[in-house]
Protein backbone atom coordinates (compact mmCIF):
# COMPACT_ATOMS: atom_id res chain seq x y z
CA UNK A 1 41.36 80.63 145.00
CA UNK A 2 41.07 78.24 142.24
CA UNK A 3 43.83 76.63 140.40
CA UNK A 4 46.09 76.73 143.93
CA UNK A 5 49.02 74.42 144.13
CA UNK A 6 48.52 72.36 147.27
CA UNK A 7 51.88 70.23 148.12
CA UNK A 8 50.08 66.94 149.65
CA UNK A 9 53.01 65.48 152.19
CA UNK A 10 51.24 62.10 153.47
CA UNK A 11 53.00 59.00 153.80
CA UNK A 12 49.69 56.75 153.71
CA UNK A 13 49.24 55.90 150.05
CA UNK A 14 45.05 55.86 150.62
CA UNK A 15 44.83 58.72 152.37
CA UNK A 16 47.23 60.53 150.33
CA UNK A 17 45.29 59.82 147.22
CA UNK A 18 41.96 61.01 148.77
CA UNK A 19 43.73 64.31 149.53
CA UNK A 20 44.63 64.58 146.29
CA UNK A 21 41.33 63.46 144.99
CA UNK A 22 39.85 66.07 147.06
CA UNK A 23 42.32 69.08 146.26
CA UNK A 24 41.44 68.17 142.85
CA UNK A 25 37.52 68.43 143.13
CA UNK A 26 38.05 71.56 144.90
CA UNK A 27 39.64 73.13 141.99
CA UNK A 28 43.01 72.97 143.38
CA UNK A 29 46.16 71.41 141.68
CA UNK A 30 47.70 68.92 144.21
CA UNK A 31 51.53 68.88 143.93
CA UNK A 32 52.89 64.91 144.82
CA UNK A 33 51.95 63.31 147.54
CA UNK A 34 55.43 63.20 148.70
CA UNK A 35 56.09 60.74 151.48
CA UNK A 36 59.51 61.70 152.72
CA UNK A 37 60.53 64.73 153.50
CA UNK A 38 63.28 64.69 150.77
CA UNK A 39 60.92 63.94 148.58
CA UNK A 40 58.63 66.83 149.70
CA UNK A 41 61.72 69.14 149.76
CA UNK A 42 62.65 68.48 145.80
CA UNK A 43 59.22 69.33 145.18
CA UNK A 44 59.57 72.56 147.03
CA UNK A 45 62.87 72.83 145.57
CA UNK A 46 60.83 73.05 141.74
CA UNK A 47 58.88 75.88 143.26
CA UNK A 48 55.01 77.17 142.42
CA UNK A 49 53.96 75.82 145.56
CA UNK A 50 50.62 77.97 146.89
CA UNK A 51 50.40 75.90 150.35
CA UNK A 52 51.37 72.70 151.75
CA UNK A 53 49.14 69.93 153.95
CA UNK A 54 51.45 68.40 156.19
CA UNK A 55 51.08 64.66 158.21
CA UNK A 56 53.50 65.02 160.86
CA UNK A 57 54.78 61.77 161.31
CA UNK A 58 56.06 59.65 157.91
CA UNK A 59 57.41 56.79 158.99
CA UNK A 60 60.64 57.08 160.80
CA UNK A 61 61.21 60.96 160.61
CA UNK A 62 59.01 63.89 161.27
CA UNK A 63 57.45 66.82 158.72
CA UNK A 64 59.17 69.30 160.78
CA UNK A 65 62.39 70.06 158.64
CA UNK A 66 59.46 70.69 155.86
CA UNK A 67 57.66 72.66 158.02
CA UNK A 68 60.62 74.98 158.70
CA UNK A 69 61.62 75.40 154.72
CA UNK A 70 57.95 76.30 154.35
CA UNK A 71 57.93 79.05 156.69
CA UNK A 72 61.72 80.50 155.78
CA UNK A 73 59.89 81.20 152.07
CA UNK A 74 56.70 82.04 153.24
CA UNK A 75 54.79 79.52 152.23
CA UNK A 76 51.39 78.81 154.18
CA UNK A 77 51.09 75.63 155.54
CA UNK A 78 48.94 73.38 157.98
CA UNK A 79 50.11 69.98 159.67
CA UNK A 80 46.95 67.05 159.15
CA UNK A 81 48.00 65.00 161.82
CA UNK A 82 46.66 63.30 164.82
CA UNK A 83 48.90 64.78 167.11
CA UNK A 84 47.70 67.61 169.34
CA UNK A 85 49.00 71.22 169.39
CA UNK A 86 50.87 70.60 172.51
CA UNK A 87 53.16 67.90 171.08
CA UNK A 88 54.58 70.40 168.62
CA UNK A 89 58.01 71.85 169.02
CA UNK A 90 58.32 75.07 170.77
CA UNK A 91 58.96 76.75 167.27
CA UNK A 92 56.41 75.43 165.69
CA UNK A 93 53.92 75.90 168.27
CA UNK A 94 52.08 78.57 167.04
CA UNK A 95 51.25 76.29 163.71
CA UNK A 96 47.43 75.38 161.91
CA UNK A 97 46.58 72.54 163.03
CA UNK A 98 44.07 70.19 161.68
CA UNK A 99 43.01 67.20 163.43
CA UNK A 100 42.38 63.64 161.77
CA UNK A 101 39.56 62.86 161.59
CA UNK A 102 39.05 65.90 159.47
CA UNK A 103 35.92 67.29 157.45
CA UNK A 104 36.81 67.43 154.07
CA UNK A 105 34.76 70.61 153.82
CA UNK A 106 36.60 72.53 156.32
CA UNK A 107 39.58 71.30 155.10
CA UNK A 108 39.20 72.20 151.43
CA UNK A 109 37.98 75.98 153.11
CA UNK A 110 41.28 76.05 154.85
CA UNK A 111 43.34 75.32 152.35
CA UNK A 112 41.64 77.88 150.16
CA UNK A 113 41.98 80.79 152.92
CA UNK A 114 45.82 79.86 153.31
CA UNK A 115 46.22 80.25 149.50
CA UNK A 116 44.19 83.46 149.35
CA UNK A 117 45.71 85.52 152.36
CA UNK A 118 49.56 84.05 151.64
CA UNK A 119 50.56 83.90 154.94
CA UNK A 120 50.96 81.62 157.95
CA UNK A 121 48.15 82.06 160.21
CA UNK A 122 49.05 81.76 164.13
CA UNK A 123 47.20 79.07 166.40
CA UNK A 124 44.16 78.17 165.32
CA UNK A 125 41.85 75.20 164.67
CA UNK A 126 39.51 73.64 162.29
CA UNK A 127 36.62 71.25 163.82
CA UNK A 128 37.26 67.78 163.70
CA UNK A 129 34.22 65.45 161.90
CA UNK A 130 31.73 64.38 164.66
């Protein structure tokens, strides 16, 4: 799906603009980076959002509260993180998640399978880069 908004939530300047960078090349729009999760929520707040890459941590708070917005409108998301499945809260448990170090590849893929099917997939994984 071609021309998909991808909200890029990363609080790492580099790596956010190497998601973006990569979105892009994949024929994706990237929407941000936001770095905060207000900042991510006004973006959701403008709407046209087709999925969402999520870091986890961003400094001093957490992705989750953006997590939960995404999910209440039905918007596909993954967490990019280096946190493992079992450190995610009990409602969120059943989230994509994508380890860091990622492959761009099978992240681009992902992305492009959550904008296509519109809906949160339950537990799986994506292979880290070996």
């Amino acid at each position: 799906m071609t021309g998909a908004r991808v909200l890029v939530v990363e609080d790492e300047s580099l790596l956010a603009e190497t998601l973006c960078d990569l979105l892009q090349d994949a024929g994706c729009e990237p929407v941000g980076p936001a770095a905060t999760v207000a900042a991510a929520l006004r973006l959701i707040e403008l709407g046209g959002i087709d999925v969402a890459l999520l870091d986890i941590r961003l400094r001093q708070e957490t992705s989750f509260p953006i997590a939960h917005v995404l999910r209440q409108r039905g918007i596909p998301w993954l967490f990019l993180t280096s946190y493992a499945q079992h450190q995610l809260p009990d409602d969120l448990s059943d989230a994509l998640v994508v380890e860091k170090p990622f492959s761009p590849s099978a992240l681009v893929e992902t992305v492009l399978r959550l904008a296509a099917l519109g809906q949160q997939p339950r537990r799986s994984s994506v292979a880290s880069r070996t």
